[in-house]
C-alpha atoms as a PDB file:
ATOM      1  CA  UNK A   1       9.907  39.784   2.799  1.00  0.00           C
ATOM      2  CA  UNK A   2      13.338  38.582   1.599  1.00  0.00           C
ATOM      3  CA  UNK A   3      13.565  36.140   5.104  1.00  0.00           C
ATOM      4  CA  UNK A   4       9.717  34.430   3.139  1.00  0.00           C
ATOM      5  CA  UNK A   5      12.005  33.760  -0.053  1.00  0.00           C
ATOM      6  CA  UNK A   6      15.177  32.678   1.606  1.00  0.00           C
ATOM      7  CA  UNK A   7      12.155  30.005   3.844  1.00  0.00           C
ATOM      8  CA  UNK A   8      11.141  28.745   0.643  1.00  0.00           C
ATOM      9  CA  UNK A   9      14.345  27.800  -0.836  1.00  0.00           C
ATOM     10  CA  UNK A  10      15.539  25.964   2.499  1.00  0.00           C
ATOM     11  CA  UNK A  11      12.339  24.244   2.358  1.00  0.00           C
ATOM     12  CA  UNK A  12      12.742  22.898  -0.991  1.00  0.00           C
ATOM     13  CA  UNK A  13      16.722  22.548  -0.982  1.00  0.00           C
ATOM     14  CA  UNK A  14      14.987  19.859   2.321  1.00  0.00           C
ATOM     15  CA  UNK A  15      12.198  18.454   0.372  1.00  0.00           C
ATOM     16  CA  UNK A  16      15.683  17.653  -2.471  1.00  0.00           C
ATOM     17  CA  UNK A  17      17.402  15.277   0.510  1.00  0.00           C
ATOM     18  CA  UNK A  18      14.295  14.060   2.498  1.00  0.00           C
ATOM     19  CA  UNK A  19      14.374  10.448   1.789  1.00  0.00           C
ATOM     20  CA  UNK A  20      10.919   9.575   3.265  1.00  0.00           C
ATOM     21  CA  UNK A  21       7.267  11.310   1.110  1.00  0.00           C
ATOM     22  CA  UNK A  22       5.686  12.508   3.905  1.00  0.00           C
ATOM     23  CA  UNK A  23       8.961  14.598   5.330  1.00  0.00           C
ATOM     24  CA  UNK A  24       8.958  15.844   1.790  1.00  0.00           C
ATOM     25  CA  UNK A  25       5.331  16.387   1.543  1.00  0.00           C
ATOM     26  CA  UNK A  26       5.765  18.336   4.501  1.00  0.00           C
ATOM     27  CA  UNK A  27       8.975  20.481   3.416  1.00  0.00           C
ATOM     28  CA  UNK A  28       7.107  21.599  -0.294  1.00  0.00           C
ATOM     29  CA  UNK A  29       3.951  22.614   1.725  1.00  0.00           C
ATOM     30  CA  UNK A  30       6.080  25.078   3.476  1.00  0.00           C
ATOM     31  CA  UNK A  31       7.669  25.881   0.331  1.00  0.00           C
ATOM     32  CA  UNK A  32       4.759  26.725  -1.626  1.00  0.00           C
ATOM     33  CA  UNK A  33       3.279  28.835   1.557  1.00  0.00           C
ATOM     34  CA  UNK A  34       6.224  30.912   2.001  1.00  0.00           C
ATOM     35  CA  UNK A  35       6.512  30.894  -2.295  1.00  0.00           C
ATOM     36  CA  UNK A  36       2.960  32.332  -2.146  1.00  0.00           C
ATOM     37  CA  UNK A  37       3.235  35.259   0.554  1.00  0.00           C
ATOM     38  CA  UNK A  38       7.206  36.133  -1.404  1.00  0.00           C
ATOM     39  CA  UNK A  39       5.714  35.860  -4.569  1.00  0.00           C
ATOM     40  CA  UNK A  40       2.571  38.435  -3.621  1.00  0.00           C
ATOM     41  CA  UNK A  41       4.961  40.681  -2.486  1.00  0.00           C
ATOM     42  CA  UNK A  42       7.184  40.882  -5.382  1.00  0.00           C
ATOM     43  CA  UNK A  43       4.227  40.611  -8.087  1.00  0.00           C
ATOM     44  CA  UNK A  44       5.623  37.610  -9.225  1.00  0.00           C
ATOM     45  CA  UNK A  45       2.773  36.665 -11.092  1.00  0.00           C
ATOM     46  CA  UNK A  46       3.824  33.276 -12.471  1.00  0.00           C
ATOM     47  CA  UNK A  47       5.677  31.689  -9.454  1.00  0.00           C
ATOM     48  CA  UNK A  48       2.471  32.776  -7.595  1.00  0.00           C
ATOM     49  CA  UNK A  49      -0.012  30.466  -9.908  1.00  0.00           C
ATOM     50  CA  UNK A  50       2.700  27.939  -9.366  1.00  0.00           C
ATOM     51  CA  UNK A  51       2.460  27.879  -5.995  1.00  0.00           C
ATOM     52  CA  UNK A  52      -0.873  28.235  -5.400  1.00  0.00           C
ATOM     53  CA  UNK A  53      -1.964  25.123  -7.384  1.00  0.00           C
ATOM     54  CA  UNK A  54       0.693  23.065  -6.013  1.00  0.00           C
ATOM     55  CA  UNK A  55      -0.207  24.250  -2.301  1.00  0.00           C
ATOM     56  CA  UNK A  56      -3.654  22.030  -2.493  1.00  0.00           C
ATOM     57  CA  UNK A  57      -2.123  19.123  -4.564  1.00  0.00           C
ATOM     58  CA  UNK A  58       0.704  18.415  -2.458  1.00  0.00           C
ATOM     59  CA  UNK A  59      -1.577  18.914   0.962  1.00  0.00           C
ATOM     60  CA  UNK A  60      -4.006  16.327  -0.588  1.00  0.00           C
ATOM     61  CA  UNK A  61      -0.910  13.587  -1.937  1.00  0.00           C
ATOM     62  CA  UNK A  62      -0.079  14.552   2.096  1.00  0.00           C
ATOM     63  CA  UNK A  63      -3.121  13.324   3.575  1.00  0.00           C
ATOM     64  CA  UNK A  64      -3.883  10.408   1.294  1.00  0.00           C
ATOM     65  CA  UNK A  65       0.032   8.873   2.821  1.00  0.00           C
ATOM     66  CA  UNK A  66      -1.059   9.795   6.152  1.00  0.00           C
ATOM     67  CA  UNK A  67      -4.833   8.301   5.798  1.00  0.00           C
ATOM     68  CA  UNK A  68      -2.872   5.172   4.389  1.00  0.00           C
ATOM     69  CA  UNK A  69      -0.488   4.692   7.546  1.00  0.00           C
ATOM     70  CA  UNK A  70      -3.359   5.493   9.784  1.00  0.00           C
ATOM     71  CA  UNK A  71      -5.443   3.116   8.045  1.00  0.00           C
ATOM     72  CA  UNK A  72      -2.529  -0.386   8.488  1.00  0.00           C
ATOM     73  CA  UNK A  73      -1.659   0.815  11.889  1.00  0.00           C
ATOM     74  CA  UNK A  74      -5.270   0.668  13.059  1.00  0.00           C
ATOM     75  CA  UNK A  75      -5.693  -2.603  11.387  1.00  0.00           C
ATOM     76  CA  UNK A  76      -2.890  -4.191  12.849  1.00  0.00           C
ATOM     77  CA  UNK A  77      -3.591  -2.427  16.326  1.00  0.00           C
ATOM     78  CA  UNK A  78      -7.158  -4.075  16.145  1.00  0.00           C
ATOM     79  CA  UNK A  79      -6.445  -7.207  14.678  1.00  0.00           C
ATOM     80  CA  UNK A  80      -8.484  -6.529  11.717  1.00  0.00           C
ATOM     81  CA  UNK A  81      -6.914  -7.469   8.606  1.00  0.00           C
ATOM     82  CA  UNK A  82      -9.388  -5.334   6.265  1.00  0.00           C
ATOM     83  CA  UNK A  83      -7.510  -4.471   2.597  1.00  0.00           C
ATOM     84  CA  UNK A  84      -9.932  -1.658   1.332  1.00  0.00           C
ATOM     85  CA  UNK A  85      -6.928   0.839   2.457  1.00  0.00           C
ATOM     86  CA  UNK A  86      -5.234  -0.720   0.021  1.00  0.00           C
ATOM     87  CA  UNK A  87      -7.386  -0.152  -2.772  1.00  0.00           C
ATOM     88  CA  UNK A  88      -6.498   2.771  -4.117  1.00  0.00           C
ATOM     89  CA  UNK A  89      -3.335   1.938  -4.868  1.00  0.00           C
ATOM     90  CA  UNK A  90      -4.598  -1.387  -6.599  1.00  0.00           C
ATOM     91  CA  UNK A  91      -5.909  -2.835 -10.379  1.00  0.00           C
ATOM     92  CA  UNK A  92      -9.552  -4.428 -10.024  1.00  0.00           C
ATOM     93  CA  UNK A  93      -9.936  -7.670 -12.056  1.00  0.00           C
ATOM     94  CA  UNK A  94     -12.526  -9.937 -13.041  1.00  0.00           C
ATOM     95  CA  UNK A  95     -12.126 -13.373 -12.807  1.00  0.00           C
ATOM     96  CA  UNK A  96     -14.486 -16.029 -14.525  1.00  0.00           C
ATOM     97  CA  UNK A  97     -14.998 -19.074 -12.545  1.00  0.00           C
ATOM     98  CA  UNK A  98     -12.637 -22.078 -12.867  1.00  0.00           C
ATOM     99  CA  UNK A  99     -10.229 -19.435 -13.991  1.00  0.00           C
ATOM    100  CA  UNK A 100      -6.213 -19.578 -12.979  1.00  0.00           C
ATOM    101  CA  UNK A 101      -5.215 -16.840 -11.483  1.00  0.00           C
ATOM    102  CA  UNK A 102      -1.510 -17.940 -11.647  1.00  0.00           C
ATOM    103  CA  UNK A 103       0.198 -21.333 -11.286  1.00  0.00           C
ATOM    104  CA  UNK A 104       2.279 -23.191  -8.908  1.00  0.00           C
ATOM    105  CA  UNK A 105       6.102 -22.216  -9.894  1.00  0.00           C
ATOM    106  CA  UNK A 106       5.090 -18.860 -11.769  1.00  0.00           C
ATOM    107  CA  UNK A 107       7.351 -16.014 -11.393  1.00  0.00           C
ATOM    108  CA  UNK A 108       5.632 -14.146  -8.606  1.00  0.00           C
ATOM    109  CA  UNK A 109       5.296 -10.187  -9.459  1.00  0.00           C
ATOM    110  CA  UNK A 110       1.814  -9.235  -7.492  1.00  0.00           C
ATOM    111  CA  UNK A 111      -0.039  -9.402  -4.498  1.00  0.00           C
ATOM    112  CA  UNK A 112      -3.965  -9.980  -4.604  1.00  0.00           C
ATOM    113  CA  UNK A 113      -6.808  -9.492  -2.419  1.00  0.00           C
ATOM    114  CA  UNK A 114     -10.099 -10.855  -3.019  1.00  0.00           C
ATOM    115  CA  UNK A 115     -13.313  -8.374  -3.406  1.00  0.00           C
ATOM    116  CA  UNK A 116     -15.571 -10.784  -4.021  1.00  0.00           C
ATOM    117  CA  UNK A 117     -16.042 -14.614  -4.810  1.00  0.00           C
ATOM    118  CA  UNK A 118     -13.879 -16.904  -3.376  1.00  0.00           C
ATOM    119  CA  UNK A 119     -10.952 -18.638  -4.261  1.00  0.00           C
ATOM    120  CA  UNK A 120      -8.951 -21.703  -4.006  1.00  0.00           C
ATOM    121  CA  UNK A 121      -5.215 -22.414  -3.307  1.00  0.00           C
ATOM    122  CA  UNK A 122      -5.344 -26.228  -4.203  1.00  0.00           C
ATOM    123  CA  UNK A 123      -1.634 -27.120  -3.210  1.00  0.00           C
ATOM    124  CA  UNK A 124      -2.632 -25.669   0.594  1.00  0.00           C
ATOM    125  CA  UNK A 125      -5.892 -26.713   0.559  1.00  0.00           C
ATOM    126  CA  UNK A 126      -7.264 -23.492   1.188  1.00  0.00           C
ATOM    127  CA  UNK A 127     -10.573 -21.290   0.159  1.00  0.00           C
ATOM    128  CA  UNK A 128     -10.456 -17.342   0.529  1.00  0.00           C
ATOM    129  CA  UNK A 129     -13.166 -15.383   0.733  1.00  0.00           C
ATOM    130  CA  UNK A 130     -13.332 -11.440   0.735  1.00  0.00           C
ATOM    131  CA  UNK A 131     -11.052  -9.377   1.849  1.00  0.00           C
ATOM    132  CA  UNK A 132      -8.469 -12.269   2.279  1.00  0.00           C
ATOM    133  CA  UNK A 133      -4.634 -11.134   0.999  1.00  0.00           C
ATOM    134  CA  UNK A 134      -2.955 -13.447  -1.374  1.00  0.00           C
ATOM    135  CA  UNK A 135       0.317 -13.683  -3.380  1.00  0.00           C
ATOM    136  CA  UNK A 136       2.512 -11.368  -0.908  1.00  0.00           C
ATOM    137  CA  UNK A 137       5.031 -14.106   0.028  1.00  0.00           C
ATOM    138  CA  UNK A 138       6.744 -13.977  -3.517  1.00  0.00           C
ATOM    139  CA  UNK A 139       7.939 -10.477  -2.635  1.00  0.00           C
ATOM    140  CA  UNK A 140       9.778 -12.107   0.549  1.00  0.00           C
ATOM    141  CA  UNK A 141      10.647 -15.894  -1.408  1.00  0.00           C
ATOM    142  CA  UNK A 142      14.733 -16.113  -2.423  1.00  0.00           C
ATOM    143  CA  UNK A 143      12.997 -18.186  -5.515  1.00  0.00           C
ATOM    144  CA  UNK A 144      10.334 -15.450  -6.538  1.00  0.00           C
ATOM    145  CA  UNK A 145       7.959 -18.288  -6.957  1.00  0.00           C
ATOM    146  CA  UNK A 146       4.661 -19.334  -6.208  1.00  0.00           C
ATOM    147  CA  UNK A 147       4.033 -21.683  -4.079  1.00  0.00           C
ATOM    148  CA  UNK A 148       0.500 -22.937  -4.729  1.00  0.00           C
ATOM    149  CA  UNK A 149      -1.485 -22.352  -7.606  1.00  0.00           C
ATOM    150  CA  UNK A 150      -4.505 -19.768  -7.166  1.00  0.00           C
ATOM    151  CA  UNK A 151      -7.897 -20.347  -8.948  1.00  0.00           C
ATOM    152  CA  UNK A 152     -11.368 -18.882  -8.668  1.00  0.00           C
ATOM    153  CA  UNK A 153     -14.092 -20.795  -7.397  1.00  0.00           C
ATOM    154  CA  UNK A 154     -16.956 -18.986  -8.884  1.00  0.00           C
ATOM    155  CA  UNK A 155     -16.613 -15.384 -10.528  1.00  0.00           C
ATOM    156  CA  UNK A 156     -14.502 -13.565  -8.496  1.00  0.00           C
ATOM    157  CA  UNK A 157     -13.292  -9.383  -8.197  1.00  0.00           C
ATOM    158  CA  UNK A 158      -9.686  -9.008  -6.938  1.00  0.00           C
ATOM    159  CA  UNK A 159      -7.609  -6.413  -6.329  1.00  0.00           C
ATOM    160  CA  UNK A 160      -3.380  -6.742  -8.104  1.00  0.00           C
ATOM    161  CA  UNK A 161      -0.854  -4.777  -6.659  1.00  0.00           C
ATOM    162  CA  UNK A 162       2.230  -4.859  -8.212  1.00  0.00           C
ATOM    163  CA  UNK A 163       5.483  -5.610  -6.149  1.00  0.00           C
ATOM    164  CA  UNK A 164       7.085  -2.471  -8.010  1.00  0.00           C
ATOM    165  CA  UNK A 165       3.791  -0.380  -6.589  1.00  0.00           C
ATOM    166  CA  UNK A 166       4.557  -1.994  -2.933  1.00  0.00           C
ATOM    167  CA  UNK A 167       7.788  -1.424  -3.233  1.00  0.00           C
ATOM    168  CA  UNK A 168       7.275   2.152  -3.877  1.00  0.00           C
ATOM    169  CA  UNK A 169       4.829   2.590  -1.280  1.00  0.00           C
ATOM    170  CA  UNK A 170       7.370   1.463   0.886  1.00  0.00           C
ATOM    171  CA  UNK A 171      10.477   3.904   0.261  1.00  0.00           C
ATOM    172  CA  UNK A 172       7.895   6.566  -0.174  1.00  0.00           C
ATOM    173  CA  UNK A 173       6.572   5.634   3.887  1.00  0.00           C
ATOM    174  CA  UNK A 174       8.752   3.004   5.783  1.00  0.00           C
ATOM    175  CA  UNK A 175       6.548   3.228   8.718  1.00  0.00           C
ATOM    176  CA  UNK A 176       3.525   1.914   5.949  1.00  0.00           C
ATOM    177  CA  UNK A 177       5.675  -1.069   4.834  1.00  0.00           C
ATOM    178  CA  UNK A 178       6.266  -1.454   8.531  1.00  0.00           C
ATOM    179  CA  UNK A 179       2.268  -2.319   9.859  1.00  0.00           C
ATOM    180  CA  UNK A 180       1.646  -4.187   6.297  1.00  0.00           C
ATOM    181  CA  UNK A 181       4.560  -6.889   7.048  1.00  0.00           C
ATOM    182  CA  UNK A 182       3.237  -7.349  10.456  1.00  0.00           C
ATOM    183  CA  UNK A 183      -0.204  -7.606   9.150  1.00  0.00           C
ATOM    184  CA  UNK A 184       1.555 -10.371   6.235  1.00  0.00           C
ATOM    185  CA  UNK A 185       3.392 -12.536   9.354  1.00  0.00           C
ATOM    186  CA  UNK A 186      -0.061 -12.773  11.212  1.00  0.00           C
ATOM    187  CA  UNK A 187      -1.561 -14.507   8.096  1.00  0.00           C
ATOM    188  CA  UNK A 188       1.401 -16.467   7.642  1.00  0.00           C
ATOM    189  CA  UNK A 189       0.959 -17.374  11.157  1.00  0.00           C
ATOM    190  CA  UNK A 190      -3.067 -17.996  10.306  1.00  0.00           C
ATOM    191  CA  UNK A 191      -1.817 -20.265   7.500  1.00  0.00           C
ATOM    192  CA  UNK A 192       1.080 -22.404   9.685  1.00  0.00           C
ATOM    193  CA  UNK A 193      -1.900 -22.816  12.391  1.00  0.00           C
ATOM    194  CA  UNK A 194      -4.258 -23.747  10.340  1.00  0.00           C
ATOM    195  CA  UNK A 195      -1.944 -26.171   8.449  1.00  0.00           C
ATOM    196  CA  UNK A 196      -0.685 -28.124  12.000  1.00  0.00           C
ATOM    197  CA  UNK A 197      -3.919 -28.262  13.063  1.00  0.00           C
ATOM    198  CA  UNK A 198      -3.686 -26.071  15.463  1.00  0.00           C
ATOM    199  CA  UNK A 199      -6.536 -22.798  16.262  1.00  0.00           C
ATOM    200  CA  UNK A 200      -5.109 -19.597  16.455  1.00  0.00           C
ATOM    201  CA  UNK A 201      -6.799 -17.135  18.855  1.00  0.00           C
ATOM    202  CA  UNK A 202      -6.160 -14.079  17.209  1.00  0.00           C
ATOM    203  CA  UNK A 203     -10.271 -12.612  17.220  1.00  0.00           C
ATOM    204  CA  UNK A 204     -10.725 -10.993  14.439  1.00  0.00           C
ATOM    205  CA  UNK A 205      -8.170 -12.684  12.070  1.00  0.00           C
ATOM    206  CA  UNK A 206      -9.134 -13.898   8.542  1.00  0.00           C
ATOM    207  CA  UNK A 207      -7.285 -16.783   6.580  1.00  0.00           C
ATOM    208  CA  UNK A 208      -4.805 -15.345   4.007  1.00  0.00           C
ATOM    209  CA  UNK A 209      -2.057 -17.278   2.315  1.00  0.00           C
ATOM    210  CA  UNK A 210       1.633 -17.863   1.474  1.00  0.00           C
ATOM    211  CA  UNK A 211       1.988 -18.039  -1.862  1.00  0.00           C
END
């Protein structure tokens, strides 16, 4: 029973170093399994309740990082450039018509997506409608600035996530901040299209922005 014990401490010393969540998610699971069977043993009462109500919480924390890499990869795969995978991890807002969402030259600090409604980029001459990302280019600007102002059309629902929340996502699953970058750079290249004129056949695609 002593090999169970020694298991669980070289799965948590692992889960200490692992720079990635789900590696770690993965490392604590086995902890807390091999904590549990030790911990029966050895009527270790306390380190046993421990164990067993972290076993489910980290297995579920697991799964919800998983669902959300499954979720961009399949969108990007597809060409579908659907946000609601994103939604958990984002602030719903109201927005009254003829409302500014921010202005042109405002520090930039969040990302948006729009629920419902639409809404207008004036300084790009562009409209979104649902699910159409917005905002995401001040992460990537040298100036953190907008570049357009962003105002609703009629009452809109968005969605705010935070640059400190992406960024967080992102060290917590590279391979997340991966597929949502590539999913950013095909609006972007919506955007550049639809700027020069041009049509992009991307099926699928939705207009986003670059501010």
């Amino acid at each position: 029973m002593e090999i169970f014990g020694w298991a669980a401490a070289l799965c948590s010393l692992f889960a200490f170093y692992s720079k990635t969540m789900i590696p770690l998610r993965m490392a604590v699971i086995a902890a807390n399994a091999f904590a549990i069977i030790f911990s029966t043993y050895n009527h270790n009462i306390p380190n046993l309740i421990g164990s067993a109500i972290l076993l489910p919480l980290n297995i579920l924390r697991l799964r919800e990082m998983q669902r959300l890499t499954s979720d961009v990869k399949r969108a990007h795969t597809r060409g579908e450039l659907d946000f609601d995978w994103l939604q958990p991890f984002m602030q719903a807002l109201e927005v009254k018509a003829g409302e500014t969402i921010f202005e042109k030259g405002d520090k930039a600090d969040s990302a948006y997506v729009v629920a419902d409604g639409q809404v207008s980029l004036p300084d790009l001459g562009v409209i979104l409608g649902p699910g159409s990302l917005f905002g995401e280019m001040g992460l990537f600007s040298s100036t953190g600035k907008r570049m357009s102002s962003a105002r609703a059309i009629a009452d809109v629902r968005i969605y705010r996530i935070t640059y400190d929340d992406f960024e967080q996502l992102y060290y917590q699953n590279p391979q997340f901040g991966l597929y949502l970058v590539r999913l950013m750079v095909r609006r972007m290249e919506t955007n550049l299209a639809r700027m020069s004129g041009q049509r992009r056949p991307a099926p699928g695609a939705e207009p986003g922005s670059v501010v």
